[in-house]
Protein backbone atom coordinates (compact mmCIF):
# COMPACT_ATOMS: atom_id res chain seq x y z
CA UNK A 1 8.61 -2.86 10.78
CA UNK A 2 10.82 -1.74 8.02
CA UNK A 3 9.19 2.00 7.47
CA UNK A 4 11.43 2.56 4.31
CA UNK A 5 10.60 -0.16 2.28
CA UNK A 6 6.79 0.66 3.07
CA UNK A 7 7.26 4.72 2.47
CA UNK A 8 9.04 2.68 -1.25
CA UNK A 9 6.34 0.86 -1.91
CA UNK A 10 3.64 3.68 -1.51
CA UNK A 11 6.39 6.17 -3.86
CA UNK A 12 5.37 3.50 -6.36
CA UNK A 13 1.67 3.35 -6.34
CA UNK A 14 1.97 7.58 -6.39
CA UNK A 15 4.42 7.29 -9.31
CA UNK A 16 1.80 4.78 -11.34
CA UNK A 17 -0.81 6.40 -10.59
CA UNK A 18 0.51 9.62 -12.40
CA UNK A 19 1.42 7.59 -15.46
CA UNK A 20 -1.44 9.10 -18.10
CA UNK A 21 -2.03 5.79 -19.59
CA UNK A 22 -3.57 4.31 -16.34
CA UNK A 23 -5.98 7.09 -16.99
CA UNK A 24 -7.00 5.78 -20.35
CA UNK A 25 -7.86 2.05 -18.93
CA UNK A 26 -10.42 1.53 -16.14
CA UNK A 27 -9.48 -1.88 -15.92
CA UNK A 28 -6.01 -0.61 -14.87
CA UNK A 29 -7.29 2.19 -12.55
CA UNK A 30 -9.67 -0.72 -10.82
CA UNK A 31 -6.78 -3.32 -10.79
CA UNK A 32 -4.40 -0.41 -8.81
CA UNK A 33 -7.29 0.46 -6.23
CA UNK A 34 -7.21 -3.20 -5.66
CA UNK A 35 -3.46 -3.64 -5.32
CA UNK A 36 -3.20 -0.23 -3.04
CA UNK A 37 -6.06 -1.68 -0.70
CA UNK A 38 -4.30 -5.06 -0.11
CA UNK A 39 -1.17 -3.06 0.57
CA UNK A 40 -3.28 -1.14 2.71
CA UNK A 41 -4.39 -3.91 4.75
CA UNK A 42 -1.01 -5.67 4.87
CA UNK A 43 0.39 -2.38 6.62
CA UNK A 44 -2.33 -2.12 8.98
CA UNK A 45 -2.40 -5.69 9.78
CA UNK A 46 1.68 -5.32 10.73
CA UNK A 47 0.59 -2.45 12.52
CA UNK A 48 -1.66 -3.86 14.60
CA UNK A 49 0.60 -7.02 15.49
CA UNK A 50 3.53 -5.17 16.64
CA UNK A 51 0.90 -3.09 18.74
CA UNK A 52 -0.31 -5.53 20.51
CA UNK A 53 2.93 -7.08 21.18
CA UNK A 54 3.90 -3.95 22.68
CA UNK A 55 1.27 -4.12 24.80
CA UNK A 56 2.22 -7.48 26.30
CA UNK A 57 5.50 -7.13 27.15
């Protein structure tokens, strides 16, 4: 799991989500809670696979 390129990708959502025109649009503020949470759950899920791989060896 490439830690980096996750602790990247999260700089990113933190960076748009001080940008005062997402503010402005709650269509924009709804799309990013949607992106963040499937980010979320992509980082979790890679979690949990390399978990339980490290259990089975």
């Amino acid at each position: 799991m490439d830690y980096n390129k996750y602790k990247e990708e999260i700089q990113g959502y933190r960076d748009r989500l001080q940008d005062p025109k997402l503010m402005l649009m709650d269509g924009l503020v709804k799309s990013l809670a949607c992106e963040i949470a499937n980010y979320a759950e992509e980082i979790f899920s890679q979690m949990g696979k390399e978990f339980l791989n490290d259990k089975h060896q």
